[in-house]
PDB file of N, CA and C in Angstrom:
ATOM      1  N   UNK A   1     -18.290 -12.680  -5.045  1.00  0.00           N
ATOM      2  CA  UNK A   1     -19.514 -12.192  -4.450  1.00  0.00           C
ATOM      3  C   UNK A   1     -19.356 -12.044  -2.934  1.00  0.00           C
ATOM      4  N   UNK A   2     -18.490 -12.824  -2.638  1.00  0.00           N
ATOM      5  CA  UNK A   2     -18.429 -12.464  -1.168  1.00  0.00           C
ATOM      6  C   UNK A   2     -17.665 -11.541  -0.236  1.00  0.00           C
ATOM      7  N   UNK A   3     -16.813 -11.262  -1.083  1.00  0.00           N
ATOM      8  CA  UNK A   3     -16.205  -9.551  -0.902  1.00  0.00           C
ATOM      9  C   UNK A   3     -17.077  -8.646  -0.870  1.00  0.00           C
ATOM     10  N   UNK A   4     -18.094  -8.459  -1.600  1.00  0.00           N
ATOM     11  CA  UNK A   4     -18.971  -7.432  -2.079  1.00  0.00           C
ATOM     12  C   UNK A   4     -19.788  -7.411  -0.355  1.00  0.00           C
ATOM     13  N   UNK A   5     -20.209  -9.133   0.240  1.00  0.00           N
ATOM     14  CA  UNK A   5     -20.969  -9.133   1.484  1.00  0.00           C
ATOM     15  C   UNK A   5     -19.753  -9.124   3.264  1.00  0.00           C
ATOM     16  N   UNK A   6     -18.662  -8.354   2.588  1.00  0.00           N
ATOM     17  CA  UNK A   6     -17.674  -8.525   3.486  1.00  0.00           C
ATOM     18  C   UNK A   6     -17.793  -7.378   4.243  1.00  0.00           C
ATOM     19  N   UNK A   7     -16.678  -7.043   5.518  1.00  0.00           N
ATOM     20  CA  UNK A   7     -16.617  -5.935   6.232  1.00  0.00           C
ATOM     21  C   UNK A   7     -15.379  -5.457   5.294  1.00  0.00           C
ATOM     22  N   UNK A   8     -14.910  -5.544   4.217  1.00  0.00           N
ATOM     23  CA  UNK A   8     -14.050  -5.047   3.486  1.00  0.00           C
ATOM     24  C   UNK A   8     -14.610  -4.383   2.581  1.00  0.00           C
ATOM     25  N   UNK A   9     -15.765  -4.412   2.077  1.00  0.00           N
ATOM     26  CA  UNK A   9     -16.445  -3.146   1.296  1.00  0.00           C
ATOM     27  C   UNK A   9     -17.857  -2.544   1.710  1.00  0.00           C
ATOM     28  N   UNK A  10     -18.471  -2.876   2.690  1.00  0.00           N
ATOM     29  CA  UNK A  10     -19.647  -2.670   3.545  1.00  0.00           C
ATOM     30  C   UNK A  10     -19.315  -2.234   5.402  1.00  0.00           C
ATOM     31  N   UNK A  11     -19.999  -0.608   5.540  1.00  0.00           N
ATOM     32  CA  UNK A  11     -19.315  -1.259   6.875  1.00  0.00           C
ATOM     33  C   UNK A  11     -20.790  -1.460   7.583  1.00  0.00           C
ATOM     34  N   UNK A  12     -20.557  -1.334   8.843  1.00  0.00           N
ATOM     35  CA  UNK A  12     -21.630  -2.494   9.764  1.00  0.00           C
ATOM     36  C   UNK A  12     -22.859  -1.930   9.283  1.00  0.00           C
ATOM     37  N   UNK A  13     -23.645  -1.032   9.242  1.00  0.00           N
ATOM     38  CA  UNK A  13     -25.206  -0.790   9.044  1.00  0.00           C
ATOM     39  C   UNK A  13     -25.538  -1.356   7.603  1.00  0.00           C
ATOM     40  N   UNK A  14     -24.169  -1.307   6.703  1.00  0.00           N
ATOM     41  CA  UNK A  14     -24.560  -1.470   5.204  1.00  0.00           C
ATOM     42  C   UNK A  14     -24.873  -3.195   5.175  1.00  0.00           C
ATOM     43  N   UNK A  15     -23.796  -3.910   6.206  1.00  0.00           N
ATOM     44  CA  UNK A  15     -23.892  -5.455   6.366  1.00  0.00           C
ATOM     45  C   UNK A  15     -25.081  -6.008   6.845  1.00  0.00           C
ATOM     46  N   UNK A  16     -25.541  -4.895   8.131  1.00  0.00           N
ATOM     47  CA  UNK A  16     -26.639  -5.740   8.970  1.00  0.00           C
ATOM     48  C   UNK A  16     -28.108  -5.165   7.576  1.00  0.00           C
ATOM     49  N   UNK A  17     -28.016  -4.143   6.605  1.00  0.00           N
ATOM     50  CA  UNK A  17     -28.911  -4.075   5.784  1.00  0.00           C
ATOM     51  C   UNK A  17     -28.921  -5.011   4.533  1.00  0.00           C
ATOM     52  N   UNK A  18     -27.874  -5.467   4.480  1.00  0.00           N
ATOM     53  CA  UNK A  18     -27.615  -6.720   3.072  1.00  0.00           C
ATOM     54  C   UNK A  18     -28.043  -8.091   3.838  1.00  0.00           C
ATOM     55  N   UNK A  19     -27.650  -8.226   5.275  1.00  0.00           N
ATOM     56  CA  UNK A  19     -28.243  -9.368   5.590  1.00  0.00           C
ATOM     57  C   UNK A  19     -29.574  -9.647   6.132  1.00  0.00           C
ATOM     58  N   UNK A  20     -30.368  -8.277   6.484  1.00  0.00           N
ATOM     59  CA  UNK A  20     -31.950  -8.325   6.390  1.00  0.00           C
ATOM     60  C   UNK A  20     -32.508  -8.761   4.959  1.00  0.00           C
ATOM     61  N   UNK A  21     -31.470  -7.959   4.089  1.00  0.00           N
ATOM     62  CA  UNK A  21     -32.161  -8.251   2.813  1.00  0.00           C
ATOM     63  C   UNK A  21     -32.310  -9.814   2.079  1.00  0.00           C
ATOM     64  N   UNK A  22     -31.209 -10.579   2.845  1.00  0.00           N
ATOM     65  CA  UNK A  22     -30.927 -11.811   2.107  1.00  0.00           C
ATOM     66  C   UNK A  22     -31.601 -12.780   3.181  1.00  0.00           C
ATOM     67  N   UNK A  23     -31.926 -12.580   4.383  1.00  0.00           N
ATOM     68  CA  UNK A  23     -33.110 -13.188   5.036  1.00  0.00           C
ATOM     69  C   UNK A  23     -34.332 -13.385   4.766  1.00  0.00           C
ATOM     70  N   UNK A  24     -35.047 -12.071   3.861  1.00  0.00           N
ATOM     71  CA  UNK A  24     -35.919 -11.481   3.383  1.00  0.00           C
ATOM     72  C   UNK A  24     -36.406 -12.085   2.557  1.00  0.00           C
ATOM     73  N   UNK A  25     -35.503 -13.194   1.606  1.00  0.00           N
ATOM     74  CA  UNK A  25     -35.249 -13.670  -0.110  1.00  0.00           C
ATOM     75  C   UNK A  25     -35.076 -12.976  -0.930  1.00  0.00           C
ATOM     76  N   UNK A  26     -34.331 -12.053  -0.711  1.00  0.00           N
ATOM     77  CA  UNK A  26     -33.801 -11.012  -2.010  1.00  0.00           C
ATOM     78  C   UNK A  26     -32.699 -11.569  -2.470  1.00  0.00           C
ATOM     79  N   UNK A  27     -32.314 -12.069  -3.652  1.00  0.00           N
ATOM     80  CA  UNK A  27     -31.187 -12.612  -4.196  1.00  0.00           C
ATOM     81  C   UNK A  27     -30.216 -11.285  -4.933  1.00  0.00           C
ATOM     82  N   UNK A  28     -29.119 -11.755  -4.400  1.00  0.00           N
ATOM     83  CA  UNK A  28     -28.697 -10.435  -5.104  1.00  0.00           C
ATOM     84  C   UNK A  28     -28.176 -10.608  -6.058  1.00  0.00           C
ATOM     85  N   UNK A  29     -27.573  -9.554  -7.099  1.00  0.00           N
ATOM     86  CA  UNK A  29     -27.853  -9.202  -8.595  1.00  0.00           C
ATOM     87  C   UNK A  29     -26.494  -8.446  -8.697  1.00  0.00           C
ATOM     88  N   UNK A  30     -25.165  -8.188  -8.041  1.00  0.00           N
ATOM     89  CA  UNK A  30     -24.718  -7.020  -8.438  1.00  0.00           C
ATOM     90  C   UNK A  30     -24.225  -6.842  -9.566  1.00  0.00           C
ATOM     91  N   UNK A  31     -23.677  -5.338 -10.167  1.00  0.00           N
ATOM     92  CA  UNK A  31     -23.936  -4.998 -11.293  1.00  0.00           C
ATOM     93  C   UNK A  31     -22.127  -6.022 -11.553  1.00  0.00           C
ATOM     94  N   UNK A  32     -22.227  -5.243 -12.970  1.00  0.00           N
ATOM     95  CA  UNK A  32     -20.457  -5.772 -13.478  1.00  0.00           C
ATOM     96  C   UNK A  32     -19.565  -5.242 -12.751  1.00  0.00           C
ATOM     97  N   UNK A  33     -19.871  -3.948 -13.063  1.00  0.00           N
ATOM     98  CA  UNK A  33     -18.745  -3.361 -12.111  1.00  0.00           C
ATOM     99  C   UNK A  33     -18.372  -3.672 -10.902  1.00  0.00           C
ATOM    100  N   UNK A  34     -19.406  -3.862 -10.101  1.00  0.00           N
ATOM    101  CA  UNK A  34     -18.981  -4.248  -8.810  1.00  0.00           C
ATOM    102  C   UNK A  34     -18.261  -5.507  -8.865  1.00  0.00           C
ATOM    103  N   UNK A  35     -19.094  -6.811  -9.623  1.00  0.00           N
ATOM    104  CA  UNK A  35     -18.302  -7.891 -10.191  1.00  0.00           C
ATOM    105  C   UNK A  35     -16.505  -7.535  -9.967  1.00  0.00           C
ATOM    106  N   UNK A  36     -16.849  -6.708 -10.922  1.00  0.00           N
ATOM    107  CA  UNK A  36     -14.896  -6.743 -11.423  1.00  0.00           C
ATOM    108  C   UNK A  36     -14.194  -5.949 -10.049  1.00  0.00           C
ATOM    109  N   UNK A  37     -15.165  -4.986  -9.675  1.00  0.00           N
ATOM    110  CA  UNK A  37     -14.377  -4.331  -8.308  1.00  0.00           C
ATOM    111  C   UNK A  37     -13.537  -6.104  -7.860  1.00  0.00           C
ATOM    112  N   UNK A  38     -15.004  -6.564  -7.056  1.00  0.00           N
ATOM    113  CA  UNK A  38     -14.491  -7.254  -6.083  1.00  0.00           C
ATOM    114  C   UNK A  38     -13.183  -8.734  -6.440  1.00  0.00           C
ATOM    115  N   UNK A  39     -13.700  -8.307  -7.626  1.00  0.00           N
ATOM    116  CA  UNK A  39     -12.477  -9.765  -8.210  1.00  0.00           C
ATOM    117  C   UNK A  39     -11.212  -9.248  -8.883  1.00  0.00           C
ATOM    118  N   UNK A  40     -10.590  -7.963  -8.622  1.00  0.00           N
ATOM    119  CA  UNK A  40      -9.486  -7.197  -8.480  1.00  0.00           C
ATOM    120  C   UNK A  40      -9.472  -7.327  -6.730  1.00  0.00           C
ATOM    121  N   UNK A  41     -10.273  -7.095  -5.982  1.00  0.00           N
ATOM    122  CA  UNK A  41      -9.920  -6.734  -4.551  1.00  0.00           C
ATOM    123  C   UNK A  41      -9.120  -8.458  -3.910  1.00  0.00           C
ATOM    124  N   UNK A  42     -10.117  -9.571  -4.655  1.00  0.00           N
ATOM    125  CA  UNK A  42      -9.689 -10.790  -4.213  1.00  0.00           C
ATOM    126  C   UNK A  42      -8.516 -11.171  -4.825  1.00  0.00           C
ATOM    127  N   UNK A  43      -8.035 -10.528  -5.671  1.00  0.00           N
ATOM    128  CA  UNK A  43      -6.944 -11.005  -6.597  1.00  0.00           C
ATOM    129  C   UNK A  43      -6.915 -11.658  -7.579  1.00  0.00           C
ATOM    130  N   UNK A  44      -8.200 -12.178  -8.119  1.00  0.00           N
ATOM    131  CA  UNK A  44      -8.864 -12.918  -9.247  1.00  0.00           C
ATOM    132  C   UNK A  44      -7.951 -12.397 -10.621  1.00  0.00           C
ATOM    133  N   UNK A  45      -7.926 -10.994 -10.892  1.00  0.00           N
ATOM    134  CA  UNK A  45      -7.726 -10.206 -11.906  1.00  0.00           C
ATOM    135  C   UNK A  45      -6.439  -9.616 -11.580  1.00  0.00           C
ATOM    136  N   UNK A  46      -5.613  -9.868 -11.963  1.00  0.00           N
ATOM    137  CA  UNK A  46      -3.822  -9.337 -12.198  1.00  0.00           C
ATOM    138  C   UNK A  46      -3.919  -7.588 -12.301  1.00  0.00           C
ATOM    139  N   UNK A  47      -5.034  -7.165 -12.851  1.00  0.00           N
ATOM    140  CA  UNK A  47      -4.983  -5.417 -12.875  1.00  0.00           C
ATOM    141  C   UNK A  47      -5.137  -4.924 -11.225  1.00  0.00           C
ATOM    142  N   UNK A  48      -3.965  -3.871 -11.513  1.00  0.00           N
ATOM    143  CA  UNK A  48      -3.291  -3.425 -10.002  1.00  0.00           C
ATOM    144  C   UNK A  48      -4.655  -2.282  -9.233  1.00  0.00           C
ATOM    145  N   UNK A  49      -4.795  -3.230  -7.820  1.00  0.00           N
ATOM    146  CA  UNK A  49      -6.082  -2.517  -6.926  1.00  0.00           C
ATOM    147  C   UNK A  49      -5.882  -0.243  -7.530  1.00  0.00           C
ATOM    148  N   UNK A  50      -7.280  -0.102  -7.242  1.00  0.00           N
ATOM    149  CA  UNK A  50      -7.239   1.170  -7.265  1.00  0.00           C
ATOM    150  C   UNK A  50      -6.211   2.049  -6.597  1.00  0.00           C
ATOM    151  N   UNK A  51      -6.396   1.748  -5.402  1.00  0.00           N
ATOM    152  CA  UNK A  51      -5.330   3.185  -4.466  1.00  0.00           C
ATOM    153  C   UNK A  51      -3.747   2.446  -5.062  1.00  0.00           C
ATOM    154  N   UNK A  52      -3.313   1.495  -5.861  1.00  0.00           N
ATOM    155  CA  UNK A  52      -2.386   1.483  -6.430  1.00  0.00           C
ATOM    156  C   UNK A  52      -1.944   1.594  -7.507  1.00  0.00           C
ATOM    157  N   UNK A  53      -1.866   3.421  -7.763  1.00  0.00           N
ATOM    158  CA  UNK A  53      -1.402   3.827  -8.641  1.00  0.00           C
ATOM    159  C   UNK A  53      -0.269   4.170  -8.431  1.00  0.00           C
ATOM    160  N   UNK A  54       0.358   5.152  -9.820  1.00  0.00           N
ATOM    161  CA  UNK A  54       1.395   5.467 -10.118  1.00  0.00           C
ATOM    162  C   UNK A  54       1.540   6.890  -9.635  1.00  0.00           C
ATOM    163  N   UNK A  55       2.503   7.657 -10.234  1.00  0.00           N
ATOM    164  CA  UNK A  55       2.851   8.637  -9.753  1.00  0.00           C
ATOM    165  C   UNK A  55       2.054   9.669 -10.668  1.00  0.00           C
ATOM    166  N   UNK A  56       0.861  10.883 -10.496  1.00  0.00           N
ATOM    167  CA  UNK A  56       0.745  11.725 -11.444  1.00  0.00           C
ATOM    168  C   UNK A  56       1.630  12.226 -11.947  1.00  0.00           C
ATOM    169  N   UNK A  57       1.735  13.148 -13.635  1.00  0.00           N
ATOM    170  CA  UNK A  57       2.767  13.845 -13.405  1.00  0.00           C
ATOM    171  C   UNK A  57       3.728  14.956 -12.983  1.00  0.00           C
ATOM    172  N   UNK A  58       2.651  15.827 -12.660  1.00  0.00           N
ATOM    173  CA  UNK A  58       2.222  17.055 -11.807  1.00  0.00           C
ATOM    174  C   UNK A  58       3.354  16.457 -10.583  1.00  0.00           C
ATOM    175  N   UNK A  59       3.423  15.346  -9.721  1.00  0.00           N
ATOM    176  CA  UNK A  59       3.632  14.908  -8.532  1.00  0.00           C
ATOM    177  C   UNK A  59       5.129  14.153  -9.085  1.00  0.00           C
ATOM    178  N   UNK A  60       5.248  13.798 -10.269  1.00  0.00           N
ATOM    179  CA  UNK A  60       7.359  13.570 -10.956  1.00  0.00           C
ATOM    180  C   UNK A  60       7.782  14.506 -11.056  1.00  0.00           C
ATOM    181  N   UNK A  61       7.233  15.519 -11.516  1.00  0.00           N
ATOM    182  CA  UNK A  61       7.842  16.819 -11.800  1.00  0.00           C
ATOM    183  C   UNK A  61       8.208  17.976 -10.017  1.00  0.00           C
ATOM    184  N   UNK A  62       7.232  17.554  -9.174  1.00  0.00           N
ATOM    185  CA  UNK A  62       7.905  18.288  -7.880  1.00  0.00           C
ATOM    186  C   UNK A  62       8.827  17.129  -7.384  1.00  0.00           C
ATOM    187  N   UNK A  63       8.395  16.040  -7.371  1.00  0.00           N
ATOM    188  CA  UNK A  63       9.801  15.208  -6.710  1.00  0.00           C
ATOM    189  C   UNK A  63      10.858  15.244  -7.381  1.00  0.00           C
ATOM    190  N   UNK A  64      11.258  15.516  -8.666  1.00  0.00           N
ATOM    191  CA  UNK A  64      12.231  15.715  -9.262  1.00  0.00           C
ATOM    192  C   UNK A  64      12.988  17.664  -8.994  1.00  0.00           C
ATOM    193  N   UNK A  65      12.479  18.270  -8.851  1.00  0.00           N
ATOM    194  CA  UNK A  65      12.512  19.444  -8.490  1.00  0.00           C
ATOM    195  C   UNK A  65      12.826  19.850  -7.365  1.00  0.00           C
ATOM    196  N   UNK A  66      12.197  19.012  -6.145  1.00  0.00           N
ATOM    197  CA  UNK A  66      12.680  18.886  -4.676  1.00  0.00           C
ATOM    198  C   UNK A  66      13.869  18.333  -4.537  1.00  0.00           C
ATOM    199  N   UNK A  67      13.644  16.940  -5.363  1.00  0.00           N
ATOM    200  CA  UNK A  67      15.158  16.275  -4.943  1.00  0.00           C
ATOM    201  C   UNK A  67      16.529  17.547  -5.135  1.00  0.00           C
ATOM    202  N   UNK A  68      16.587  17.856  -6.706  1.00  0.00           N
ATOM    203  CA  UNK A  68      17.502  18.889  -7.043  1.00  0.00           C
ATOM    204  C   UNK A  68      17.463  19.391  -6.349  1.00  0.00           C
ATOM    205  N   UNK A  69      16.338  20.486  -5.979  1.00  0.00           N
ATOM    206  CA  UNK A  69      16.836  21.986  -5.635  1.00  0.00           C
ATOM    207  C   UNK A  69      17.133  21.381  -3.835  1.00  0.00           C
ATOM    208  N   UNK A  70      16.292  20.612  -3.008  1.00  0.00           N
ATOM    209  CA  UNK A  70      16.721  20.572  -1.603  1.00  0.00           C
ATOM    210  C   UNK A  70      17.719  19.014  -1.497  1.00  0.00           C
ATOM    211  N   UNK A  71      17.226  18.018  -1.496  1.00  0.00           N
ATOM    212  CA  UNK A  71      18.103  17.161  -1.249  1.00  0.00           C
ATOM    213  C   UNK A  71      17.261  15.710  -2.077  1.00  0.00           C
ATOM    214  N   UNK A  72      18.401  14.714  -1.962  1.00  0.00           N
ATOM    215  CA  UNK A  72      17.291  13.542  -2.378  1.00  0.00           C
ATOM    216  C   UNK A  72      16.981  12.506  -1.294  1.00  0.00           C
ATOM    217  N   UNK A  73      16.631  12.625  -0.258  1.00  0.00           N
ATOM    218  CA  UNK A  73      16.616  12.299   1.293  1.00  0.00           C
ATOM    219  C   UNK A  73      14.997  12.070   0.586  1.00  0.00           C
ATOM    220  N   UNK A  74      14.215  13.169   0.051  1.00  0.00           N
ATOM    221  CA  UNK A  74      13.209  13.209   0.241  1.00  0.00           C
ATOM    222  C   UNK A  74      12.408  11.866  -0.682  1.00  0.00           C
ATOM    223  N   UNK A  75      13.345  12.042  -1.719  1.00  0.00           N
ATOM    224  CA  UNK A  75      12.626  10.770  -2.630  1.00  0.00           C
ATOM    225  C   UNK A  75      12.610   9.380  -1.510  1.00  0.00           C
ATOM    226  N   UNK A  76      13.967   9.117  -1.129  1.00  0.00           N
ATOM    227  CA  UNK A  76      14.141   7.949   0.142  1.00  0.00           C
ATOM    228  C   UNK A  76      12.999   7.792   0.961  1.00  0.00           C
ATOM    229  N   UNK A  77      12.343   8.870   1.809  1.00  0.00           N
ATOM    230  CA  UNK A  77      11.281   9.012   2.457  1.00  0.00           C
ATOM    231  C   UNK A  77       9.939   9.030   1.727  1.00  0.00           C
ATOM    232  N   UNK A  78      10.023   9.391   0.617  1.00  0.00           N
ATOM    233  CA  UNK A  78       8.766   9.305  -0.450  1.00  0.00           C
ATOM    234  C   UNK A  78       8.927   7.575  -0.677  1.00  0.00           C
ATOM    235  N   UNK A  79       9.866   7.063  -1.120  1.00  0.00           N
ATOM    236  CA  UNK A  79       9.655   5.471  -1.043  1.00  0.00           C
ATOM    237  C   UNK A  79       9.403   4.863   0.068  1.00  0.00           C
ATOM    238  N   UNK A  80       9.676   5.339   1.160  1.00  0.00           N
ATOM    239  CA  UNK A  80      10.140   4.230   2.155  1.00  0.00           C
ATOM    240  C   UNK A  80       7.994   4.144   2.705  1.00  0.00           C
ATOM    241  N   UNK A  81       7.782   5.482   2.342  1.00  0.00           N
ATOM    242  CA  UNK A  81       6.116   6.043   2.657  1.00  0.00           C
ATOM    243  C   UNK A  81       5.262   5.313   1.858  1.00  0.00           C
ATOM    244  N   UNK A  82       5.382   4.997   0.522  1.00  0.00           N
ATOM    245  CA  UNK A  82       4.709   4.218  -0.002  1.00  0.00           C
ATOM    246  C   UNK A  82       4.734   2.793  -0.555  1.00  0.00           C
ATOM    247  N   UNK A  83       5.833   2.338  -0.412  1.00  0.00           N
ATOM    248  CA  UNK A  83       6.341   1.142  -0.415  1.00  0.00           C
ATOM    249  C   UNK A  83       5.123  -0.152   0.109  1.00  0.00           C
ATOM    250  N   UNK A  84       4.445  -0.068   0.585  1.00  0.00           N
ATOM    251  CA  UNK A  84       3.341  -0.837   1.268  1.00  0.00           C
ATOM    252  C   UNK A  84       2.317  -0.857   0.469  1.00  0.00           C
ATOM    253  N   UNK A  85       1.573   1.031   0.170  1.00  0.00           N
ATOM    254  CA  UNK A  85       0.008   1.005   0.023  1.00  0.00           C
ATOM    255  C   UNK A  85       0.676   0.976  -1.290  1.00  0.00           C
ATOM    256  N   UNK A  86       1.064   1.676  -2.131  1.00  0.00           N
ATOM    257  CA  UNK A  86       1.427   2.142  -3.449  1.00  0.00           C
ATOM    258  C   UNK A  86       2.638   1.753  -4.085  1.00  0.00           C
ATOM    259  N   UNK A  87       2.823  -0.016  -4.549  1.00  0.00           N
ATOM    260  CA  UNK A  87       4.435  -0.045  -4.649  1.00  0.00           C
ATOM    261  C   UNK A  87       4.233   0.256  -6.265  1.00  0.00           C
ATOM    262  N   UNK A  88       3.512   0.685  -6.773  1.00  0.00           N
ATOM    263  CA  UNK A  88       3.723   1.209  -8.028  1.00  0.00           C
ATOM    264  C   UNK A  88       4.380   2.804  -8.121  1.00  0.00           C
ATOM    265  N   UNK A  89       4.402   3.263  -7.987  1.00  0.00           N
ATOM    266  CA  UNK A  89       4.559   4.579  -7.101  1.00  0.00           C
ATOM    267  C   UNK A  89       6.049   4.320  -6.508  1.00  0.00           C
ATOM    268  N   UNK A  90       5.993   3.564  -5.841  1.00  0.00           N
ATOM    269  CA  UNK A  90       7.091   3.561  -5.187  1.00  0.00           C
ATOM    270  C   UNK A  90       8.448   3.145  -5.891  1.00  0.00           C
ATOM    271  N   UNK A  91       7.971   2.039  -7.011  1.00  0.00           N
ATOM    272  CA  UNK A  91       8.790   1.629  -7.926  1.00  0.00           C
ATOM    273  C   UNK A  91       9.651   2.600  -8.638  1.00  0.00           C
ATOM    274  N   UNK A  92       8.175   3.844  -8.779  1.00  0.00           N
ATOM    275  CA  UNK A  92       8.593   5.199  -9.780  1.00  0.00           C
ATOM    276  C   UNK A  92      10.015   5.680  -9.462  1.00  0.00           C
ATOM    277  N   UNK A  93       9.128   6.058  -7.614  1.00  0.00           N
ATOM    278  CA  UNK A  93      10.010   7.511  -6.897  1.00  0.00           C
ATOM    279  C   UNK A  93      11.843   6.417  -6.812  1.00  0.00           C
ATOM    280  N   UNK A  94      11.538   5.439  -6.616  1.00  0.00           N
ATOM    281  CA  UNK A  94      13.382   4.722  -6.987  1.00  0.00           C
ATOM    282  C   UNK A  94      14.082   4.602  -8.059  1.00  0.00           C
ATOM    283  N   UNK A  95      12.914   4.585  -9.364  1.00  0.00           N
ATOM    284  CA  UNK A  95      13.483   4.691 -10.441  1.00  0.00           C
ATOM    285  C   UNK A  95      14.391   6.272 -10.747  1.00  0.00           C
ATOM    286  N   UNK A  96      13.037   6.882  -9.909  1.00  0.00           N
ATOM    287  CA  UNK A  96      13.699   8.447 -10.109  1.00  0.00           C
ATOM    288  C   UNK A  96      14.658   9.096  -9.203  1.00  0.00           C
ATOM    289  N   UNK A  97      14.593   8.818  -8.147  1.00  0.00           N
ATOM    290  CA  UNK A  97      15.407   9.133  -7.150  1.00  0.00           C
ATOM    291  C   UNK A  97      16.952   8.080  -7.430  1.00  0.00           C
ATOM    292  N   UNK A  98      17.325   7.385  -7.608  1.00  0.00           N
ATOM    293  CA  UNK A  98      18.248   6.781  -7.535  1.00  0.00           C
ATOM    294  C   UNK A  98      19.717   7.284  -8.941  1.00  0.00           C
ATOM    295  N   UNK A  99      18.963   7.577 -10.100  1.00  0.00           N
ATOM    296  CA  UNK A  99      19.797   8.455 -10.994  1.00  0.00           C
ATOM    297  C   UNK A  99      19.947   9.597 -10.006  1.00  0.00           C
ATOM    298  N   UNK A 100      19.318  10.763 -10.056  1.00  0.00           N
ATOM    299  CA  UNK A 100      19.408  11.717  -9.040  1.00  0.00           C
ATOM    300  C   UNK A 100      20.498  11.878  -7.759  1.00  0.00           C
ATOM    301  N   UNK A 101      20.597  10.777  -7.051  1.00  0.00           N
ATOM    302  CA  UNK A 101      21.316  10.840  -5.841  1.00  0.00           C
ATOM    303  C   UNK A 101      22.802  10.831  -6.686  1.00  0.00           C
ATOM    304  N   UNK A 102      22.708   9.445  -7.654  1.00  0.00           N
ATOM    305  CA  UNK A 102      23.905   9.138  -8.403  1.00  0.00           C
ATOM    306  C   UNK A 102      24.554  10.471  -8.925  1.00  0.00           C
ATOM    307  N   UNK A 103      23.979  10.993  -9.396  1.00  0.00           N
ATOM    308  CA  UNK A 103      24.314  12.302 -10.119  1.00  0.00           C
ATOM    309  C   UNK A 103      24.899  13.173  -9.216  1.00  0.00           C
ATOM    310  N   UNK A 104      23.973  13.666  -8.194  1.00  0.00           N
ATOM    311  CA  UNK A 104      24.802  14.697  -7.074  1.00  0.00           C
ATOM    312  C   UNK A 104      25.392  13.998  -6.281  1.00  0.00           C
ATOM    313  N   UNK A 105      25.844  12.639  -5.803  1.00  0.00           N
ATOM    314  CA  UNK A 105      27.074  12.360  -5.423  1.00  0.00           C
ATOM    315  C   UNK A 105      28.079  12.558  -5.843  1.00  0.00           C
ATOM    316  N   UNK A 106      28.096  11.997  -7.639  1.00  0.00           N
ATOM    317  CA  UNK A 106      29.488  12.190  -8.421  1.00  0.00           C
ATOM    318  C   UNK A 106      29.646  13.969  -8.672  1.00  0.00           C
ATOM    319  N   UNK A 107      28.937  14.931  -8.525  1.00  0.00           N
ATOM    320  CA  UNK A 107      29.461  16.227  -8.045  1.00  0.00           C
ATOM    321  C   UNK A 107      29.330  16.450  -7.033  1.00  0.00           C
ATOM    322  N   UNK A 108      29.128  15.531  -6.060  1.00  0.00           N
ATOM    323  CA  UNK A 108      29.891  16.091  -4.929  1.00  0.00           C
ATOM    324  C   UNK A 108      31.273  15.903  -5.078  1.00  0.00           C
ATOM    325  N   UNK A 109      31.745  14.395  -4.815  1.00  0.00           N
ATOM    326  CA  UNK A 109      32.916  14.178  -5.325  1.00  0.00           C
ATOM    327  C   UNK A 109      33.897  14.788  -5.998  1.00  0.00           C
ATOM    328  N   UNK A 110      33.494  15.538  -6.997  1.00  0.00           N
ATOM    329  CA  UNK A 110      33.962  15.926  -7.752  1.00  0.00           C
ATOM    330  C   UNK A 110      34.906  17.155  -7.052  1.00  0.00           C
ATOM    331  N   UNK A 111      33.838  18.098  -6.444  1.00  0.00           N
ATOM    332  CA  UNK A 111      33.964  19.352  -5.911  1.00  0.00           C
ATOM    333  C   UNK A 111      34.634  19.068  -4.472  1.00  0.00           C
ATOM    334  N   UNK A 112      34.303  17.886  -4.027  1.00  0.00           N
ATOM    335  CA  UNK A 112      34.942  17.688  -2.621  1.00  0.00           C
ATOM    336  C   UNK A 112      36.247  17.415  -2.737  1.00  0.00           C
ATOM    337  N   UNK A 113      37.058  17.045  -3.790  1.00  0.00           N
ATOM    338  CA  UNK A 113      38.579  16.660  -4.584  1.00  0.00           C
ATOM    339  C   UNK A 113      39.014  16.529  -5.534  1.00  0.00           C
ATOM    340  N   UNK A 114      38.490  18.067  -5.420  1.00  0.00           N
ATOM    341  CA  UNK A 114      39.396  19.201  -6.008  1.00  0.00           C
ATOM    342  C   UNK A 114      39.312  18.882  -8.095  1.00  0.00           C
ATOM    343  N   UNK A 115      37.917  18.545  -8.457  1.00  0.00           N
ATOM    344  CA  UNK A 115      37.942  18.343  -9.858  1.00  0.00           C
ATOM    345  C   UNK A 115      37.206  19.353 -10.580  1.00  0.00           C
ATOM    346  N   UNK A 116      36.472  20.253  -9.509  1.00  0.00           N
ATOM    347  CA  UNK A 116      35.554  21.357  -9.864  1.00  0.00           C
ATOM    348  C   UNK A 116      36.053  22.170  -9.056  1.00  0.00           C
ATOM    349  N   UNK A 117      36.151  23.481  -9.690  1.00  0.00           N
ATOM    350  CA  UNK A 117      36.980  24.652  -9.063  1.00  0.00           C
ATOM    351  C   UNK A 117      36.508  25.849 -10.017  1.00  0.00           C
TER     352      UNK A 117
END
């Protein structure tokens, strides 16, 4: 409940209006949802916060496509970018990027001495 009366989900006009209200004797009531919001936000609940999702797939399918067709630098920078807010996501773009690099290294190799011609 006290997440819900925090500067982490209220900002200042919404606070100084929850704390007129609880001066007032309004007891508050919030719904479930909010319940469960705030006890994911405190860590109460093991299910991973909202803005930490995964990768759409719309958004595997161009990073896989970029990496190929331009380089895989970009997946590196796609992890290194979300690694903080989104390590679910981020988990992805290494899972995916790291076959990838593997792959066009060993043809580079290949082609760099003399095994592809």
């Amino acid at each position: 409940m006290a997440w819900l009366f925090s500067s982490h989900h209220l900002n200042e006009p919404e606070l100084q209006e929850a704390e007129r209200r609880i001066r007032a004797g309004d007891v508050p009531d919030p719904s479930k949802a909010l319940r469960g919001m705030a006890q994911r936000a405190m860590g109460a609940i093991d299910a991973p916060a909202p803005e930490d999702r995964s990768l759409q797939p719309h958004e595997v399918l161009l990073l896989v496509v970029t990496e190929v067709v331009l380089t895989p630098l970009v997946g590196l920078a796609l992890w290194h970018g979300l690694r903080e807010r989104r390590p679910r996501a981020a988990r992805l773009v290494a899972r995916i990027t790291v076959p990838i690099t593997a792959v066009l290294f060993v043809i580079w190799l290949a082609d760099r001495f003399g095994g592809i011609r």
